[in-house]
Protein backbone atom coordinates (compact mmCIF):
# COMPACT_ATOMS: atom_id res chain seq x y z
CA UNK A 1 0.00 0.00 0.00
CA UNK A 2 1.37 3.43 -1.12
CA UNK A 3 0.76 6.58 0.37
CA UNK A 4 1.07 9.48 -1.54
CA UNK A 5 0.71 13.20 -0.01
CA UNK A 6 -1.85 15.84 -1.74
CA UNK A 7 -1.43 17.69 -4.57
CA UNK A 8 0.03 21.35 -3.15
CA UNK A 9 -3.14 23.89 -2.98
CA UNK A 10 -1.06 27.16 -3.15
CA UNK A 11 2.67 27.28 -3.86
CA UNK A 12 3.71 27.82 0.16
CA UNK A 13 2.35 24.26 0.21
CA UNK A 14 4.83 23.13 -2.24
CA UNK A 15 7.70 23.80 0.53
CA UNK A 16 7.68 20.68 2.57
CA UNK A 17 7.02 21.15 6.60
CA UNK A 18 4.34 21.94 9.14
CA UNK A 19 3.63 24.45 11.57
CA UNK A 20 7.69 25.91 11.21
CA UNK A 21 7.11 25.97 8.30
CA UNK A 22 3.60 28.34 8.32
CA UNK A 23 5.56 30.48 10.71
CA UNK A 24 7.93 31.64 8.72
CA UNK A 25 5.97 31.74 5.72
CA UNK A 26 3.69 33.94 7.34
CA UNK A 27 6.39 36.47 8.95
CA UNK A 28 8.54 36.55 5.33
CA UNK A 29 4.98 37.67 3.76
CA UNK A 30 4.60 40.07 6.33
CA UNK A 31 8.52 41.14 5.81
CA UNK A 32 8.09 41.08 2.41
CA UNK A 33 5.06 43.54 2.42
CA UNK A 34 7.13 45.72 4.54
CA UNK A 35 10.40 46.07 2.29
CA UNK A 36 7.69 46.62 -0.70
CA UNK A 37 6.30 49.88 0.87
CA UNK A 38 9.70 51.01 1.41
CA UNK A 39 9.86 51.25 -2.77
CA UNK A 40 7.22 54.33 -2.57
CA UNK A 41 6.99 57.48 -4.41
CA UNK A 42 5.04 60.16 -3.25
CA UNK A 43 2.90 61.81 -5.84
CA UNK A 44 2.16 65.73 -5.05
CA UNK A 45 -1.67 65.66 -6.12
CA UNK A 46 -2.89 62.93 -3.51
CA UNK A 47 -2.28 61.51 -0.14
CA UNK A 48 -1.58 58.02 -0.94
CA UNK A 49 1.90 57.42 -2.68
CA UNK A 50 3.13 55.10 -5.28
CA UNK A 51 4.42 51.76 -3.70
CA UNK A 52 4.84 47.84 -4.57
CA UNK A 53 3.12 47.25 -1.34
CA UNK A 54 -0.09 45.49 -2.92
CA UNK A 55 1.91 43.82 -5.27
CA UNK A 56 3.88 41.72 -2.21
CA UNK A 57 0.12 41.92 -1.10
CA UNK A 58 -1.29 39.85 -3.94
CA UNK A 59 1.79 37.66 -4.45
CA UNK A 60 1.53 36.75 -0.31
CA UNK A 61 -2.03 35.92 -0.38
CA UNK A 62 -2.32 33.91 -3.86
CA UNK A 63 1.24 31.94 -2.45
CA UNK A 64 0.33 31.47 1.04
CA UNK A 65 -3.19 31.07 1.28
CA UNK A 66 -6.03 32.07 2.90
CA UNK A 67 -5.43 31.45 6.11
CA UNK A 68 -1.76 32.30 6.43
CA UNK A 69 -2.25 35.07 3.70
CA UNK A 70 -4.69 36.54 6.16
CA UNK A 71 -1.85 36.21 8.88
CA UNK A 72 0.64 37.40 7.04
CA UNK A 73 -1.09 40.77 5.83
CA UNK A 74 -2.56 40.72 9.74
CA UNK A 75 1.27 40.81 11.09
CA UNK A 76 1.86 43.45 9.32
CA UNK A 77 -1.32 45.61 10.26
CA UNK A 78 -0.16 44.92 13.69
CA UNK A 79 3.45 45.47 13.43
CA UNK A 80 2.66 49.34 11.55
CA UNK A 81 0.11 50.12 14.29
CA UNK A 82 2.13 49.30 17.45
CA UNK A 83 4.89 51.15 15.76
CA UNK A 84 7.25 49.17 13.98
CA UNK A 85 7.94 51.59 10.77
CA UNK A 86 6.57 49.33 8.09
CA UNK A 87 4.31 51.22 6.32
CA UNK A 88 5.15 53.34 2.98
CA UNK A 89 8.22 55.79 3.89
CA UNK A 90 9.11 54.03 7.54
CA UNK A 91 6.13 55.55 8.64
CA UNK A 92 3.69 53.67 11.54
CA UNK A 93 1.09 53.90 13.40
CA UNK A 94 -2.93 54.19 12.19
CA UNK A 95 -5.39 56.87 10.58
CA UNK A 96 -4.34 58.89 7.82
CA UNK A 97 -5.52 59.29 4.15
CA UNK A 98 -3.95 55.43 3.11
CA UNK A 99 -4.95 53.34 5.81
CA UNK A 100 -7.90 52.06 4.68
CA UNK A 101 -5.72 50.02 2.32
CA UNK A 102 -3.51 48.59 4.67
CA UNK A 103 -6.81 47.14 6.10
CA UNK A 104 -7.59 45.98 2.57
CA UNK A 105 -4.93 44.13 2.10
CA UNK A 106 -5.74 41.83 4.98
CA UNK A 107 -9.20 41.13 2.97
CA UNK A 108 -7.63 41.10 -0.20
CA UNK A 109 -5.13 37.97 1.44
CA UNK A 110 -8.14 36.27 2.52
CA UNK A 111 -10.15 36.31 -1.69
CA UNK A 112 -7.17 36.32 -3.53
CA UNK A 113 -5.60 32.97 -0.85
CA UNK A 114 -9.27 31.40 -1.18
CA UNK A 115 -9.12 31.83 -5.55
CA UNK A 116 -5.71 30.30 -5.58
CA UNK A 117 -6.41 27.43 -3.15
CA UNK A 118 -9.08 26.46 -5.39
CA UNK A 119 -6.28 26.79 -8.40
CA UNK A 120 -6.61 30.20 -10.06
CA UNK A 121 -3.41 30.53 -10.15
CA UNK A 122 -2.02 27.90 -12.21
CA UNK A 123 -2.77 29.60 -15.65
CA UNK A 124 -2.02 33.46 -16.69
CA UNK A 125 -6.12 34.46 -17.55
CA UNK A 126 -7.40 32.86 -14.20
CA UNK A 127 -4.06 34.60 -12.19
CA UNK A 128 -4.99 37.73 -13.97
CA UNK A 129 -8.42 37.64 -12.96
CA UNK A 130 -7.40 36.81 -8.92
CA UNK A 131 -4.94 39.55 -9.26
CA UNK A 132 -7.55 42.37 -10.43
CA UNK A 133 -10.33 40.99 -8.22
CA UNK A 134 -7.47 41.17 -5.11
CA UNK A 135 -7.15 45.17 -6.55
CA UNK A 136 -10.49 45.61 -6.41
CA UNK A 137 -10.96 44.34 -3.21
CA UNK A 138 -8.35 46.76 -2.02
CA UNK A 139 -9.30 49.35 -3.55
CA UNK A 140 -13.33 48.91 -1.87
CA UNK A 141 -11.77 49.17 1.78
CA UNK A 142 -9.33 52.01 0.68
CA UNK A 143 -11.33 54.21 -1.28
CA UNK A 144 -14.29 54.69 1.46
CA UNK A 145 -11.07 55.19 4.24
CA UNK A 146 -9.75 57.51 2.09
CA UNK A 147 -13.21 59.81 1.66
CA UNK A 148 -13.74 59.72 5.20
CA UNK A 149 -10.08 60.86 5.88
CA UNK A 150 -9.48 63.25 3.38
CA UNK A 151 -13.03 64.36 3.90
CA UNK A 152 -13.81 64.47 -0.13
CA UNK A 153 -16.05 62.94 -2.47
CA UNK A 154 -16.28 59.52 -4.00
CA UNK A 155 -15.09 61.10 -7.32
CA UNK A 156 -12.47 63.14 -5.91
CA UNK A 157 -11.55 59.90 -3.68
CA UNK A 158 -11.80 57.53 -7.12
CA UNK A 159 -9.31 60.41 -8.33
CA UNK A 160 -6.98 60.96 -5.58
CA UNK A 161 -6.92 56.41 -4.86
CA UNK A 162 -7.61 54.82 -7.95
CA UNK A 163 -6.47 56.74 -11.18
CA UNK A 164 -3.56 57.36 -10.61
CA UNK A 165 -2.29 53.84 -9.60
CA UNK A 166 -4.26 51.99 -12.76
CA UNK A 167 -1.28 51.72 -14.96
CA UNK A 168 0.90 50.17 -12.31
CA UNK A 169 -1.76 47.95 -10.84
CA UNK A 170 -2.11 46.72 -14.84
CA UNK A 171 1.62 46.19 -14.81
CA UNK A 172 1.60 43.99 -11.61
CA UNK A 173 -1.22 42.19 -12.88
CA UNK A 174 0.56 41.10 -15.79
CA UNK A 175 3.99 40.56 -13.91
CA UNK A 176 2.09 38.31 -11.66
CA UNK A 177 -0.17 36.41 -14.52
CA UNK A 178 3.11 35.53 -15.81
CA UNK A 179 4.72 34.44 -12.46
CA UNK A 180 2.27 32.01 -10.80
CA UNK A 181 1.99 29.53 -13.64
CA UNK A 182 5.57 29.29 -14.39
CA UNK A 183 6.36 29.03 -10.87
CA UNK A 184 4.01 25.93 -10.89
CA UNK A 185 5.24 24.76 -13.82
CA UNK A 186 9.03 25.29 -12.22
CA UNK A 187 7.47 23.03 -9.15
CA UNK A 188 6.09 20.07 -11.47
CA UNK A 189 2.54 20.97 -10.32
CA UNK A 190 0.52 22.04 -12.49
């Protein structure tokens, strides 16, 4: 009698180990969302700058998981609020104009893990899709933070938090729709 293990359900699985394992899965997601912010470019017509920060958010949550996607992106909530300088420009702490998407992400961890454990990410239109729903997603918790913070409009928030961060969210789409499924095919899953 042969035993064979299950077929990995997100590419975190495909690293052999248990609860170790989740650990430090779920901290490098949370580090890794933390050096991304650090790339961030402040644009002089709105509060929220430029960063790869929901890039590492989407590429944590489709490669973890749900669950430790949702820890990972929690961590770093946590970590930026009790005043480790995580968020964009070493900055800490809660409130403000982009806040609302720091919450976001830890939603957007939970769909985008949940699409890929059910294998959206295994071919570039279905990781495209996860990667513009996890935006979306994002972008709903952001945008209302945003109006109530800024004190300004849905269209002036849509202005200020969405437009101006289209063509790079397009870019990391793409970046990603090419990554997951090679990845898996790198991994022999498919």
């Amino acid at each position: 009698m042969s035993m064979s293990l299950p077929a990995p359900r997100v590419l975190g699985d495909v690293i052999p180990g248990g609860i170790v394992r989740d650990a430090l899965l779920v901290v490098g997601g949370a580090a890794f969302t933390a050096l991304s912010a650090q790339v961030s470019i402040p644009l002089p017509f709105t509060p929220v700058p430029l960063t790869l920060q929901t890039f590492a958010v989407l590429l944590t949550g489709a490669a973890l998981g749900t669950v430790r996607g949702v820890l990972s992106m929690s961590l770093y909530l946590v970590a930026g609020v009790l005043g480790a300088p995580v968020f964009s420009n070493h900055t800490s702490g809660w409130g403000g104009a982009s806040f609302g998407y720091v919450i976001g992400f830890v939603v957007a961890a939970a769909v985008v893990g949940r699409l890929a454990e059910g294998g959206a990410t295994r071919g570039v239109a279905r990781t495209a899709g996860v990667m513009v729903i996890g935006n979306l997603v994002i972008y709903a918790v952001g945008v209302p933070w945003l109006m109530a913070a800024a004190n300004v409009s849905l269209p002036r928030a849509l202005a200020l938090g969405v437009v101006p961060f289209l063509i790079g969210d397009a870019i990391k789409v793409a970046a990603a729709a090419g990554l997951f499924p090679a990845t898996w095919r790198l991994t022999g899953h498919r």
